[in-house]
C-alpha atoms as a PDB file:
ATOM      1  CA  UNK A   1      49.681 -10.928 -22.993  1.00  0.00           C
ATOM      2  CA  UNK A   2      48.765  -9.171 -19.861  1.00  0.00           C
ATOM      3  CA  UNK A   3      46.761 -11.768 -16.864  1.00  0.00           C
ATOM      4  CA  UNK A   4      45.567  -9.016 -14.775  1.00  0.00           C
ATOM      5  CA  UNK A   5      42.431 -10.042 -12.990  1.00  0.00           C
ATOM      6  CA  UNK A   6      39.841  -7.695 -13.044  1.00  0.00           C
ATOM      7  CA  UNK A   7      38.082  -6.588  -9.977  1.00  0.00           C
ATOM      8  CA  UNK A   8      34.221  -8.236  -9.809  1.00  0.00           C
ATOM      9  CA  UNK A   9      31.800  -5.644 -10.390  1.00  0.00           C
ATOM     10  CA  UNK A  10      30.191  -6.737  -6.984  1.00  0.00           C
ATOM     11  CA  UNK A  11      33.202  -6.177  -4.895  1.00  0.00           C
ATOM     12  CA  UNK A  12      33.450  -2.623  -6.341  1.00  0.00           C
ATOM     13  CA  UNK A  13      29.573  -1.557  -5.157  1.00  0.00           C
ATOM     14  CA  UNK A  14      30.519  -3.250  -1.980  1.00  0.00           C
ATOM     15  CA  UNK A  15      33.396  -1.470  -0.725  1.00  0.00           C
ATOM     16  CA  UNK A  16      31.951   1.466  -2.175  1.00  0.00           C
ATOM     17  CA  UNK A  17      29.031   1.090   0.246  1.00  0.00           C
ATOM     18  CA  UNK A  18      31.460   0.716   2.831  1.00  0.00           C
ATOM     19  CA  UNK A  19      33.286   3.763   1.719  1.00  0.00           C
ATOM     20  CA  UNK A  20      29.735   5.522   1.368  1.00  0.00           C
ATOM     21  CA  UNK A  21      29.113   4.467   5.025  1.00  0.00           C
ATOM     22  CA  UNK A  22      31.686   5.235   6.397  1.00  0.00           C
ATOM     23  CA  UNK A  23      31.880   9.521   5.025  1.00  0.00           C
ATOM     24  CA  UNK A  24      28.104   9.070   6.271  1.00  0.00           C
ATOM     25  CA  UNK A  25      29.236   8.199   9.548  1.00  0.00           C
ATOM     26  CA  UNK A  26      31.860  10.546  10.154  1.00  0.00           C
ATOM     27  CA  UNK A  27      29.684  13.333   8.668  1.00  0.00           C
ATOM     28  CA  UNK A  28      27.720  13.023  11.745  1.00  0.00           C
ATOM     29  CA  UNK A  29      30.513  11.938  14.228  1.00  0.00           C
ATOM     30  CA  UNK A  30      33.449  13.492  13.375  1.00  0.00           C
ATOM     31  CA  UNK A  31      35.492  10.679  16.123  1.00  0.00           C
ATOM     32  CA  UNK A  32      36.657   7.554  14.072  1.00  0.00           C
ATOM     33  CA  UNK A  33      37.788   6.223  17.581  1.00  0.00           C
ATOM     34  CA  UNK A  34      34.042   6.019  17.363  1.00  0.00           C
ATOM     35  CA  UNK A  35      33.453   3.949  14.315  1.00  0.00           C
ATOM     36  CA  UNK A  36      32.812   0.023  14.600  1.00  0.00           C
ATOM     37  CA  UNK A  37      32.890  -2.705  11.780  1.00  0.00           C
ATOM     38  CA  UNK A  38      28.759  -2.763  13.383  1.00  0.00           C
ATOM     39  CA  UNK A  39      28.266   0.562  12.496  1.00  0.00           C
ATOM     40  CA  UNK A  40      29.840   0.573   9.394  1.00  0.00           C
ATOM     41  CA  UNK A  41      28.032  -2.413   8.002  1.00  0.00           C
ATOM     42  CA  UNK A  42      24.811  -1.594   9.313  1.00  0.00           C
ATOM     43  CA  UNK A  43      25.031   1.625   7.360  1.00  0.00           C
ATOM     44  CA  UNK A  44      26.307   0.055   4.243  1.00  0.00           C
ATOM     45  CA  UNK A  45      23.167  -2.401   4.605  1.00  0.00           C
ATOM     46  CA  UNK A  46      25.759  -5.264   4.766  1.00  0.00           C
ATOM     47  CA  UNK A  47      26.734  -7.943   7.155  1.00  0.00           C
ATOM     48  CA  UNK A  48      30.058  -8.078   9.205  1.00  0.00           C
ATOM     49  CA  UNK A  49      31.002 -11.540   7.578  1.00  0.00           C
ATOM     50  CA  UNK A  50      30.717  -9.138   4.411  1.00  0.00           C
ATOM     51  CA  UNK A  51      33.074  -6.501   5.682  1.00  0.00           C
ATOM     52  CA  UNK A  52      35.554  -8.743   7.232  1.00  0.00           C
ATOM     53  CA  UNK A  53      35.974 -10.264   3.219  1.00  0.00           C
ATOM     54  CA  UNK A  54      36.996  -7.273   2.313  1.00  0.00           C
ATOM     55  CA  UNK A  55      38.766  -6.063   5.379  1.00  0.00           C
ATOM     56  CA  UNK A  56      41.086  -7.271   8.102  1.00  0.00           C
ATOM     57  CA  UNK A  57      39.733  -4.298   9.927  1.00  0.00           C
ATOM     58  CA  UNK A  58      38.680  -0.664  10.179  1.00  0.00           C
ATOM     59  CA  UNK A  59      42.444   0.529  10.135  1.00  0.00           C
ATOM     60  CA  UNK A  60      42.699  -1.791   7.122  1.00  0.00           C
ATOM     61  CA  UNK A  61      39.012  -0.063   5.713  1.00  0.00           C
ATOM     62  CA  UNK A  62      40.546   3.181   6.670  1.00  0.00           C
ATOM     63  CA  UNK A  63      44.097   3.027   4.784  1.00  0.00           C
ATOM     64  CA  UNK A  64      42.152   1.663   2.094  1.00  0.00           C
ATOM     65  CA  UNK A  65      40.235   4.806   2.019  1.00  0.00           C
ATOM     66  CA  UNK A  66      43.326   7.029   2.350  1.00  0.00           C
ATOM     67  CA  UNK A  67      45.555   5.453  -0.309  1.00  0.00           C
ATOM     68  CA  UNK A  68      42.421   5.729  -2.772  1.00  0.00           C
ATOM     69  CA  UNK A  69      41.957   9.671  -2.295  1.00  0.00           C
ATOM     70  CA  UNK A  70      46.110  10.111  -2.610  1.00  0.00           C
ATOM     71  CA  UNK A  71      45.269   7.892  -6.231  1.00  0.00           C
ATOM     72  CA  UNK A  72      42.778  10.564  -6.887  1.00  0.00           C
ATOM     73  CA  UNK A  73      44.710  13.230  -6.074  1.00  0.00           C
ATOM     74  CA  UNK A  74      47.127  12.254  -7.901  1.00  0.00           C
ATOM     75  CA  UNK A  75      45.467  11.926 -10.941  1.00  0.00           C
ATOM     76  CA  UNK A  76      44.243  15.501 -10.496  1.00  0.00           C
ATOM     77  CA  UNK A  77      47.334  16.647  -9.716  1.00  0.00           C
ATOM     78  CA  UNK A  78      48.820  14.746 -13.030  1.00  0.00           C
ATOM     79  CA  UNK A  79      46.938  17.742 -15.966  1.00  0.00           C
ATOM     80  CA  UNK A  80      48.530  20.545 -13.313  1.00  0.00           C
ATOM     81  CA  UNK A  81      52.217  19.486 -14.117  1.00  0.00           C
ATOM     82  CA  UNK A  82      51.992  20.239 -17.829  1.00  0.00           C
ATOM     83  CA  UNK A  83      52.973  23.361 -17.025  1.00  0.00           C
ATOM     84  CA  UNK A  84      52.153  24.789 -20.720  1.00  0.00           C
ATOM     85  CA  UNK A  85      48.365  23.826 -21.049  1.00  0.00           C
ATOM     86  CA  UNK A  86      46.166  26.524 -21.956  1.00  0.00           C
ATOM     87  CA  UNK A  87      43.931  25.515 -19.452  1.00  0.00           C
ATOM     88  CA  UNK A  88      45.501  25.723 -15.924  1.00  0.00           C
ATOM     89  CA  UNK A  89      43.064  27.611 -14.171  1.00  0.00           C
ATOM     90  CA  UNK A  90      40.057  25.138 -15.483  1.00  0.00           C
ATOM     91  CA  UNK A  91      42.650  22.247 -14.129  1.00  0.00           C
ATOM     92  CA  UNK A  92      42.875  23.918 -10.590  1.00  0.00           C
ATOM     93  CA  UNK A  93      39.523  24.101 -10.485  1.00  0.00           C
ATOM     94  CA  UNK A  94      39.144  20.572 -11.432  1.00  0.00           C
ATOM     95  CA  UNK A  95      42.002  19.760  -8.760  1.00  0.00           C
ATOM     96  CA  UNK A  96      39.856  22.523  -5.776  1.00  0.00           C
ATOM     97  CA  UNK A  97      36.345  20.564  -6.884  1.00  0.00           C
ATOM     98  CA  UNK A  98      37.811  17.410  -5.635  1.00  0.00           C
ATOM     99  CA  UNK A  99      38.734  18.607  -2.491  1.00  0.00           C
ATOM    100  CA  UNK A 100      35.248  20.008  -2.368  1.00  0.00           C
ATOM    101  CA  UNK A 101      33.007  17.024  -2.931  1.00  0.00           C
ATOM    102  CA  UNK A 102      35.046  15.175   0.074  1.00  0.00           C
ATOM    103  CA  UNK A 103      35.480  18.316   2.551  1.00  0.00           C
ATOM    104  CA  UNK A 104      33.424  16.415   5.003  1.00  0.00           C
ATOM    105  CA  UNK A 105      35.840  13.558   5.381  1.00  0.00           C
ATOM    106  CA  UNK A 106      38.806  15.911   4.550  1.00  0.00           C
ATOM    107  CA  UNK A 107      38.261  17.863   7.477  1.00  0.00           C
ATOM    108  CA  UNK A 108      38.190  14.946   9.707  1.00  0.00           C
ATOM    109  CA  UNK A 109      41.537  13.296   7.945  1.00  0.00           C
ATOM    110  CA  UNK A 110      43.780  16.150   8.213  1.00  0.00           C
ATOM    111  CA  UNK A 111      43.373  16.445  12.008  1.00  0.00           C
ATOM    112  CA  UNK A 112      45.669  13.304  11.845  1.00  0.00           C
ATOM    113  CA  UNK A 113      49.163  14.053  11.441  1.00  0.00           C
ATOM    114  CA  UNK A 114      49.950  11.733   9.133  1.00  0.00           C
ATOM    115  CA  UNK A 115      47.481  12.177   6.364  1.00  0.00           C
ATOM    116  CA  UNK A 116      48.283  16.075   6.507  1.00  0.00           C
ATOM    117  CA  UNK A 117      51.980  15.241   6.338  1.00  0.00           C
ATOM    118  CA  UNK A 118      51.057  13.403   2.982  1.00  0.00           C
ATOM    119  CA  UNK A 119      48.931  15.521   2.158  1.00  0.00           C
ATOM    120  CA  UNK A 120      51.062  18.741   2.482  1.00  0.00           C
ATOM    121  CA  UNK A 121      53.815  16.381   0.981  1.00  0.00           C
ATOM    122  CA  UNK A 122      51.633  15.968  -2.459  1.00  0.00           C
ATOM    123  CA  UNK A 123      51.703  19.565  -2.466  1.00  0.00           C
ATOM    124  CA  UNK A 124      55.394  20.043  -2.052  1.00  0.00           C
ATOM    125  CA  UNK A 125      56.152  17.495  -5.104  1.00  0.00           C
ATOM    126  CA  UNK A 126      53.749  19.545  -7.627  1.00  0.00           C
ATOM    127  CA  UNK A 127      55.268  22.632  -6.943  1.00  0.00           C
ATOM    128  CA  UNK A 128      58.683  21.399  -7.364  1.00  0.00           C
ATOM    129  CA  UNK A 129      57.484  19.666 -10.657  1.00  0.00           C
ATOM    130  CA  UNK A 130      55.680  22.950 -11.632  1.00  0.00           C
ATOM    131  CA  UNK A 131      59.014  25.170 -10.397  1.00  0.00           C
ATOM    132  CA  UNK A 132      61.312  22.917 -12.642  1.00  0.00           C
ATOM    133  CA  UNK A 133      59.053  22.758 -15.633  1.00  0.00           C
ATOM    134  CA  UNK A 134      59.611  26.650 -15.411  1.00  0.00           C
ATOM    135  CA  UNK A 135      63.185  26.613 -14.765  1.00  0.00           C
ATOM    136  CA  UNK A 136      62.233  29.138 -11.670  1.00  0.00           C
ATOM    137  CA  UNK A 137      65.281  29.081  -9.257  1.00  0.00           C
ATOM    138  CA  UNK A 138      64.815  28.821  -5.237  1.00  0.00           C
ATOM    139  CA  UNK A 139      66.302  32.618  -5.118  1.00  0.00           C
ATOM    140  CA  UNK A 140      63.319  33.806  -7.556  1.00  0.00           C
ATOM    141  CA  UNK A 141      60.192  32.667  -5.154  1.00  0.00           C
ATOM    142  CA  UNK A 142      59.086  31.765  -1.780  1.00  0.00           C
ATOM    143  CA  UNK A 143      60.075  28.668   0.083  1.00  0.00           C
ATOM    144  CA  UNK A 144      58.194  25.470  -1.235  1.00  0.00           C
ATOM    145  CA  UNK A 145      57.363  24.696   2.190  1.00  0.00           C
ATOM    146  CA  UNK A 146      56.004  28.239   2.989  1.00  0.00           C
ATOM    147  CA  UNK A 147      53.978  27.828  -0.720  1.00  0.00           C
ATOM    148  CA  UNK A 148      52.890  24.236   0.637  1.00  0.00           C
ATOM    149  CA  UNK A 149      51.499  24.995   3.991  1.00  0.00           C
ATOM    150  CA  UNK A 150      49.292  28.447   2.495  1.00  0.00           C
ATOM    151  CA  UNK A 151      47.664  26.040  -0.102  1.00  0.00           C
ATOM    152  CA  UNK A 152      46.846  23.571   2.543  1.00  0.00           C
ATOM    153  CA  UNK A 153      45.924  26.133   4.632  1.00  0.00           C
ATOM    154  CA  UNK A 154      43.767  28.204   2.423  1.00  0.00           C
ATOM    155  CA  UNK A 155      42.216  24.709   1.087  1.00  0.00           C
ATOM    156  CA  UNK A 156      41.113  23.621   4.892  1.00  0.00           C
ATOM    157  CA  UNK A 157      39.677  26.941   5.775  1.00  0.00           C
ATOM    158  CA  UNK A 158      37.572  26.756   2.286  1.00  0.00           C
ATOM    159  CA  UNK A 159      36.676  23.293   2.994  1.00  0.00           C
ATOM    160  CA  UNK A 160      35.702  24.058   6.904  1.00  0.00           C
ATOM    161  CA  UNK A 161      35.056  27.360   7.049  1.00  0.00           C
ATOM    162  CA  UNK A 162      34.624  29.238   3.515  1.00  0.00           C
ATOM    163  CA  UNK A 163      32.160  26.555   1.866  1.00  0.00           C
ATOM    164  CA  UNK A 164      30.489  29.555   0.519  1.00  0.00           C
ATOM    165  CA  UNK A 165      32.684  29.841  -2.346  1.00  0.00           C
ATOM    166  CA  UNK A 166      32.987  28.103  -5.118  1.00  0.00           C
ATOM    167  CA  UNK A 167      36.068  26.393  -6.678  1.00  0.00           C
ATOM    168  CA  UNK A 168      36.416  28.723  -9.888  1.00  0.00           C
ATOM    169  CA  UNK A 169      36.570  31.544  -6.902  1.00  0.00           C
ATOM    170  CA  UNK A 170      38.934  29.541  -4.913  1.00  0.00           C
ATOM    171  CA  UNK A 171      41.416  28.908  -7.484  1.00  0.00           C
ATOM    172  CA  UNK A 172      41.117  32.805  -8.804  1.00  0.00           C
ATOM    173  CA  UNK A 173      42.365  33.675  -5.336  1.00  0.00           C
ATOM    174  CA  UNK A 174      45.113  31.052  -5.473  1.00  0.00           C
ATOM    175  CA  UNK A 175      46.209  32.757  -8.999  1.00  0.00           C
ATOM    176  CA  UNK A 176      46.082  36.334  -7.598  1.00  0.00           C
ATOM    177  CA  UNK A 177      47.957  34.931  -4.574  1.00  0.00           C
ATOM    178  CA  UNK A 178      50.782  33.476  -6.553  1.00  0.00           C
ATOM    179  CA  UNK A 179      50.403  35.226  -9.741  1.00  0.00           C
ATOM    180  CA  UNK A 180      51.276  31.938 -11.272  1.00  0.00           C
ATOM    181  CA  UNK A 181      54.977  32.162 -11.128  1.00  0.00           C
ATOM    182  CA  UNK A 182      55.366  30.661  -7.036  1.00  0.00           C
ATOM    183  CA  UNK A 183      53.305  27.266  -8.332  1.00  0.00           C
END
């Protein structure tokens, strides 16, 4: 019999507020040198005993954050490796809408090296997965690291730059881009 604990409904609304406060705050200053447990809790309509419960500190709040969108991710990611689904294009977009309901605090994270490392990382092990699901050979398509770094580049300019299109657009561009075979 399993003895996992399950997490008190009230600590999950209050480190989402802190979440919440802290994608408000960067939304308007995009500096998280700038961010202070004050700030934070203020915003979140919470005390700083409160946030130091949860937290050690905002580098603690912060990698919190991080590891919980690569969880996401990867559970987005996880429909796009069944290669065979009649539905890819309805999982990319899926996948593209994520990306598009955080591009605020997206656009802030990947100006630090390491979270677009991991993040261009994530994109290298899906279209390996994908490649080998296929049985496509390294001599049939471009490198995975060339594929890689156009997704994550095409996804940043959408989320900074191209916000006028939607994700079903986004991922229809992907498709024409790859054809479905590079992926």
């Amino acid at each position: 019999m399993s003895t996992q604990k399950k997490e008190d409904p009230r600590v999950i609304r209050t480190k989402k507020m802190l979440k919440e406060a802290v994608f408000s705050l960067l939304a308007e200053n995009h500096d998280i040198s700038q961010l202070t447990v004050q700030k934070i809790s203020n915003r979140a309509e919470l005390n700083r005993a409160t946030f130091y419960l949860h937290y050690e500190d905002i580098n603690d709040l912060m990698r919190h954050i991080v590891h919980e969108i690569f969880d996401e991710l990867s559970m987005k990611f996880e429909p796009l490796l069944h290669v065979k689904g009649s539905n890819e294009q309805e999982q990319l977009v899926t996948f593209l809408h994520y990306f598009y309901e955080y591009r605020e605090i997206f656009a802030i994270l990947v100006e630090h090296k390491g979270f677009k490392n991991r993040l261009s990382n994530l994109l290298k092990t899906i279209i390996e997965k994908r490649r080998e699901a296929r049985n496509i050979t390294i001599k049939e398509v471009a490198s995975v690291d060339i594929v890689a770094s156009s997704l994550l580049g095409i996804i940043m300019w959408w989320i900074t730059e191209g916000i006028q299109y939607n994700a079903e657009y986004i991922a229809g561009q992907i498709t024409l881009m790859y054809k479905r075979r590079y992926l």
